[in-house]
Protein backbone atom coordinates (compact mmCIF):
# COMPACT_ATOMS: atom_id res chain seq x y z
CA UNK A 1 0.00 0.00 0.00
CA UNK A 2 1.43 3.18 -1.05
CA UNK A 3 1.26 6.40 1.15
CA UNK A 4 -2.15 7.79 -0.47
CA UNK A 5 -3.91 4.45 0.33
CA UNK A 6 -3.98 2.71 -2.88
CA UNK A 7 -3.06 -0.98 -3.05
CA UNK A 8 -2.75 -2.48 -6.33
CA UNK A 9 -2.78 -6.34 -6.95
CA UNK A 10 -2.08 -7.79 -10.29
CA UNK A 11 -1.56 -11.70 -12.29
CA UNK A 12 -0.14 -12.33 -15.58
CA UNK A 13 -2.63 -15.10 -15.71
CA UNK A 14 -5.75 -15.92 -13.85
CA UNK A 15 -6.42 -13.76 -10.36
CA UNK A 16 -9.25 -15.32 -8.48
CA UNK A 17 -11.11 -14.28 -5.64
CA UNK A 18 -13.60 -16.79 -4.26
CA UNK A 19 -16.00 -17.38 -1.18
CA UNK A 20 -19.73 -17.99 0.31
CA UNK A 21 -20.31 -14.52 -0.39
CA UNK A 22 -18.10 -11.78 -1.99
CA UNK A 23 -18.65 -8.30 -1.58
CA UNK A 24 -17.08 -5.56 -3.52
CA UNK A 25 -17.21 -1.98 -1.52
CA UNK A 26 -16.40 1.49 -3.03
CA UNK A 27 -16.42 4.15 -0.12
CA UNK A 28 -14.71 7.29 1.28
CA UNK A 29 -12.00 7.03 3.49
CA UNK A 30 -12.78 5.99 7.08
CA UNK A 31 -11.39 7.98 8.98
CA UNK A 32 -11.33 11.16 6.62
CA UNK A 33 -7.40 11.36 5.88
CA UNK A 34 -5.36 14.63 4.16
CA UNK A 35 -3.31 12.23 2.03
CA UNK A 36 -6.25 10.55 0.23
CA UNK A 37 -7.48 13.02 -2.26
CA UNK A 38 -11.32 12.90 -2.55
CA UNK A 39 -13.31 11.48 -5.52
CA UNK A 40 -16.25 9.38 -6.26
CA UNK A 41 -16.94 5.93 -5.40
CA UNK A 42 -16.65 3.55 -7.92
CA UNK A 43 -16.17 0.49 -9.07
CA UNK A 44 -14.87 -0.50 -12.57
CA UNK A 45 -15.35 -4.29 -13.94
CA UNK A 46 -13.44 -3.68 -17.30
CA UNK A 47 -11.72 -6.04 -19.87
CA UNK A 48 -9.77 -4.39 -22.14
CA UNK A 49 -8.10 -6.88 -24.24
CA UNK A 50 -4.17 -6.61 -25.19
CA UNK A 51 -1.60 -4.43 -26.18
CA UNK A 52 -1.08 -1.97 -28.56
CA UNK A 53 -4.65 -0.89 -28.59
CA UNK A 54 -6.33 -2.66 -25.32
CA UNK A 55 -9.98 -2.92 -27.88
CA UNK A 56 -9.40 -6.28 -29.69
CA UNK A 57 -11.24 -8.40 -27.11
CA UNK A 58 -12.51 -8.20 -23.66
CA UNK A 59 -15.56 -9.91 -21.75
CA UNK A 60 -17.63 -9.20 -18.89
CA UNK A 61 -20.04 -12.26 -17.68
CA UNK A 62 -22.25 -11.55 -15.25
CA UNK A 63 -24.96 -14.77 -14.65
CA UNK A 64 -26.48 -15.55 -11.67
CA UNK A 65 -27.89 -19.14 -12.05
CA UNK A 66 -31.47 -17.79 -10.25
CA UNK A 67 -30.82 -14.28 -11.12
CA UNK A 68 -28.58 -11.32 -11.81
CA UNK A 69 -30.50 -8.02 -10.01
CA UNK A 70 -28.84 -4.35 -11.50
CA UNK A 71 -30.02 -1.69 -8.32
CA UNK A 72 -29.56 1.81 -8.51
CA UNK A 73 -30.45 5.03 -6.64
CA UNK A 74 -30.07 7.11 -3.47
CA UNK A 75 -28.72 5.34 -0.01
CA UNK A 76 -30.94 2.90 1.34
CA UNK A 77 -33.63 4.70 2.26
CA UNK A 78 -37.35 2.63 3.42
CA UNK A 79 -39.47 3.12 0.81
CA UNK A 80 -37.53 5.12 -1.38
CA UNK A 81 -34.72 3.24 -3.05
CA UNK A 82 -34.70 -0.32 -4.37
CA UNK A 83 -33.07 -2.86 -2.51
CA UNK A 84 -29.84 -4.37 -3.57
CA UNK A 85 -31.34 -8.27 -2.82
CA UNK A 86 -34.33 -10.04 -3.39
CA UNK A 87 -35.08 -13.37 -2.74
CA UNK A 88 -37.94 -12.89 -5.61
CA UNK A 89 -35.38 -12.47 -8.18
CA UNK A 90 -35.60 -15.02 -10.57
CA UNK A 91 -34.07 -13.72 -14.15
CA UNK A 92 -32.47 -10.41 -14.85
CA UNK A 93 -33.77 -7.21 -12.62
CA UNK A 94 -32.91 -3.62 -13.70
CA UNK A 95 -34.32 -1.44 -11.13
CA UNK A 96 -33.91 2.34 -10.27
CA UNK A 97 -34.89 4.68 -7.47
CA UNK A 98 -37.82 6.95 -8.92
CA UNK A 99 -35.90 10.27 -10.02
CA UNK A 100 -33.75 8.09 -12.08
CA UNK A 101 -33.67 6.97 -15.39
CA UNK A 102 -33.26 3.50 -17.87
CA UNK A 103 -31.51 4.12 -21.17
CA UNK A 104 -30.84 0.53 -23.85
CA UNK A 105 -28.93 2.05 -26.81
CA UNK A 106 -27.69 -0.01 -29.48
CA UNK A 107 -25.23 1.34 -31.45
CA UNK A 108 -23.69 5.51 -32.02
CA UNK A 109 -24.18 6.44 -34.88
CA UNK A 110 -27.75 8.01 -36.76
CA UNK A 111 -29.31 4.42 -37.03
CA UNK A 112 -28.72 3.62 -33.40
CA UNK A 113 -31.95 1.96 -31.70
CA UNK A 114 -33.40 3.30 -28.30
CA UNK A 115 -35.33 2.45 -24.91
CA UNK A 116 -35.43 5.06 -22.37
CA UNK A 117 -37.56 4.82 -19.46
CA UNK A 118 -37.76 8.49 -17.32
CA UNK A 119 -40.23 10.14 -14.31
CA UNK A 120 -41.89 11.13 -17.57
CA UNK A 121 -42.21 7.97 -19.65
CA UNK A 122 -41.09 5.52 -21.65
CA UNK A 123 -39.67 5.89 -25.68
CA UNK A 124 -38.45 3.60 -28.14
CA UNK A 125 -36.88 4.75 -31.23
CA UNK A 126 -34.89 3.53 -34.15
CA UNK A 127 -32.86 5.77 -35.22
CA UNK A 128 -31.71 9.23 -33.78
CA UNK A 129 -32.67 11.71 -36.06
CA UNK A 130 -35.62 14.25 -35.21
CA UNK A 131 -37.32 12.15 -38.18
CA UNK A 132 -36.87 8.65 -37.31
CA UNK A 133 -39.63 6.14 -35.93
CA UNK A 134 -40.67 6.45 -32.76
CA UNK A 135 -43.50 5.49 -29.60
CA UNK A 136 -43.71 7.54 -26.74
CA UNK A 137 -45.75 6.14 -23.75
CA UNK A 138 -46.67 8.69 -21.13
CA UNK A 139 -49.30 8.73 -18.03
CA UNK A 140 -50.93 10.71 -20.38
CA UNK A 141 -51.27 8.45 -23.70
CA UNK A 142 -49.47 7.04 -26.28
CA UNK A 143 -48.09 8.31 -29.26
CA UNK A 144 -46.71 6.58 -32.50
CA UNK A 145 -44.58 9.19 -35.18
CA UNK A 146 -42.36 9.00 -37.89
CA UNK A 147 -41.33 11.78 -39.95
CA UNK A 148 -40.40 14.27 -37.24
CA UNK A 149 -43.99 13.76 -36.52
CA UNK A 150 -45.50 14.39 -40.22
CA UNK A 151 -46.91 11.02 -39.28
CA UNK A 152 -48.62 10.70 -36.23
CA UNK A 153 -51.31 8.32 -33.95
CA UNK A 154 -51.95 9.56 -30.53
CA UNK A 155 -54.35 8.22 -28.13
CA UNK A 156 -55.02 9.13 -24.69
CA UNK A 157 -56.16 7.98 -21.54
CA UNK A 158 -59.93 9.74 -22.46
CA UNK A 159 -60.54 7.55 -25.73
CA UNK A 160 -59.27 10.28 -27.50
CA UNK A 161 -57.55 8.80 -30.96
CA UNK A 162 -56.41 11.46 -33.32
CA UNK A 163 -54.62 10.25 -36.41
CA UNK A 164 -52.18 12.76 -38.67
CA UNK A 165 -50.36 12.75 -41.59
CA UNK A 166 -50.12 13.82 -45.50
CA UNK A 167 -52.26 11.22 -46.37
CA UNK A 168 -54.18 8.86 -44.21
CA UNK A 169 -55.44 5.58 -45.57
CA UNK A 170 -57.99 3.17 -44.30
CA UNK A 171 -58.30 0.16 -46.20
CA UNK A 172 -59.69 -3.00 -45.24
CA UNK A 173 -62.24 -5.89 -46.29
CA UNK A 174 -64.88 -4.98 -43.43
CA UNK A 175 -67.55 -2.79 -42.90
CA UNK A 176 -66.38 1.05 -41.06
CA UNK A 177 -68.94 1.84 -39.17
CA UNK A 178 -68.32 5.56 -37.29
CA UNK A 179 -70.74 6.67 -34.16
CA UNK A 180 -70.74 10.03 -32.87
């Protein structure tokens, strides 16, 4: 250990840690020291493959043969953040405290495919151009555009459907009946 508190362990091979139970903790230093400059907590799983460029391969596995639970949000407070465990988890969990968001993002460049779950609802969008595809699910309704919204179909919680676009078509082997 060096004189700032850092302690660095390393294998040219395989470096195992194993027990019952293994717990990883990121925290501030106890008691507050001078020498240890301050940051963030954190914890970094990373595999970073080989020289020159440390990108040709690299691998994290996670699997949890009942479950793999992903927690995040403020300290654990009763009823206000999730809880790290749960005996119900059986598959994969992704859970966040309420402020927080949920973002799936495949890919960087304009054809890139979205999920994002917010306090203010969920999208999903291919594409991340103002024009591309979208749905947008809010307390409120849902709405389905393309075209930067040229094309449109929203419907709302009050059986309100209103359908836009340069030109809408109906077409169909039934019989369209509209009450008013």
């Amino acid at each position: 250990m060096d004189d700032h508190g850092n302690n660095s362990q390393s294998a040219s091979s395989t470096y195992q840690i194993a027990g019952n139970q293994v717990v990883l903790l990121s925290r501030k230093p106890v008691p507050i020291s001078p020498k240890v400059p301050p940051g963030p907590s954190r914890i970094v799983l990373l595999a970073a493959g080989g020289l020159p460029t440390f990108a040709d391969d690299g691998d994290v596995d996670i699997r949890g043969v009942k479950g793999v639970r992903i927690t995040s949000g403020p300290a654990a407070l009763p009823m206000m953040s999730p809880s790290t465990a749960s005996e119900a988890t059986n598959g994969v969990e992704i859970i966040v405290g309420e402020a927080q968001n949920i973002t799936i993002q495949r890919g960087q460049t304009t054809l890139a495919q979205m999920i994002e779950m917010t306090p203010e609802g969920i999208t999903l969008q291919c594409g991340s151009t103002p024009t591309s595809p979208k749905i947008e699910m809010t307390p409120e309704g849902i709405t389905l555009s393309a075209g930067g919204g040229t094309s449109c179909i929203t419907l709302d919680v009050n059986g309100m459907v209103v359908i836009e676009g340069l030109t809408v078509r109906i077409n169909g082997d039934t019989v369209v009946a509209i009450n008013s």
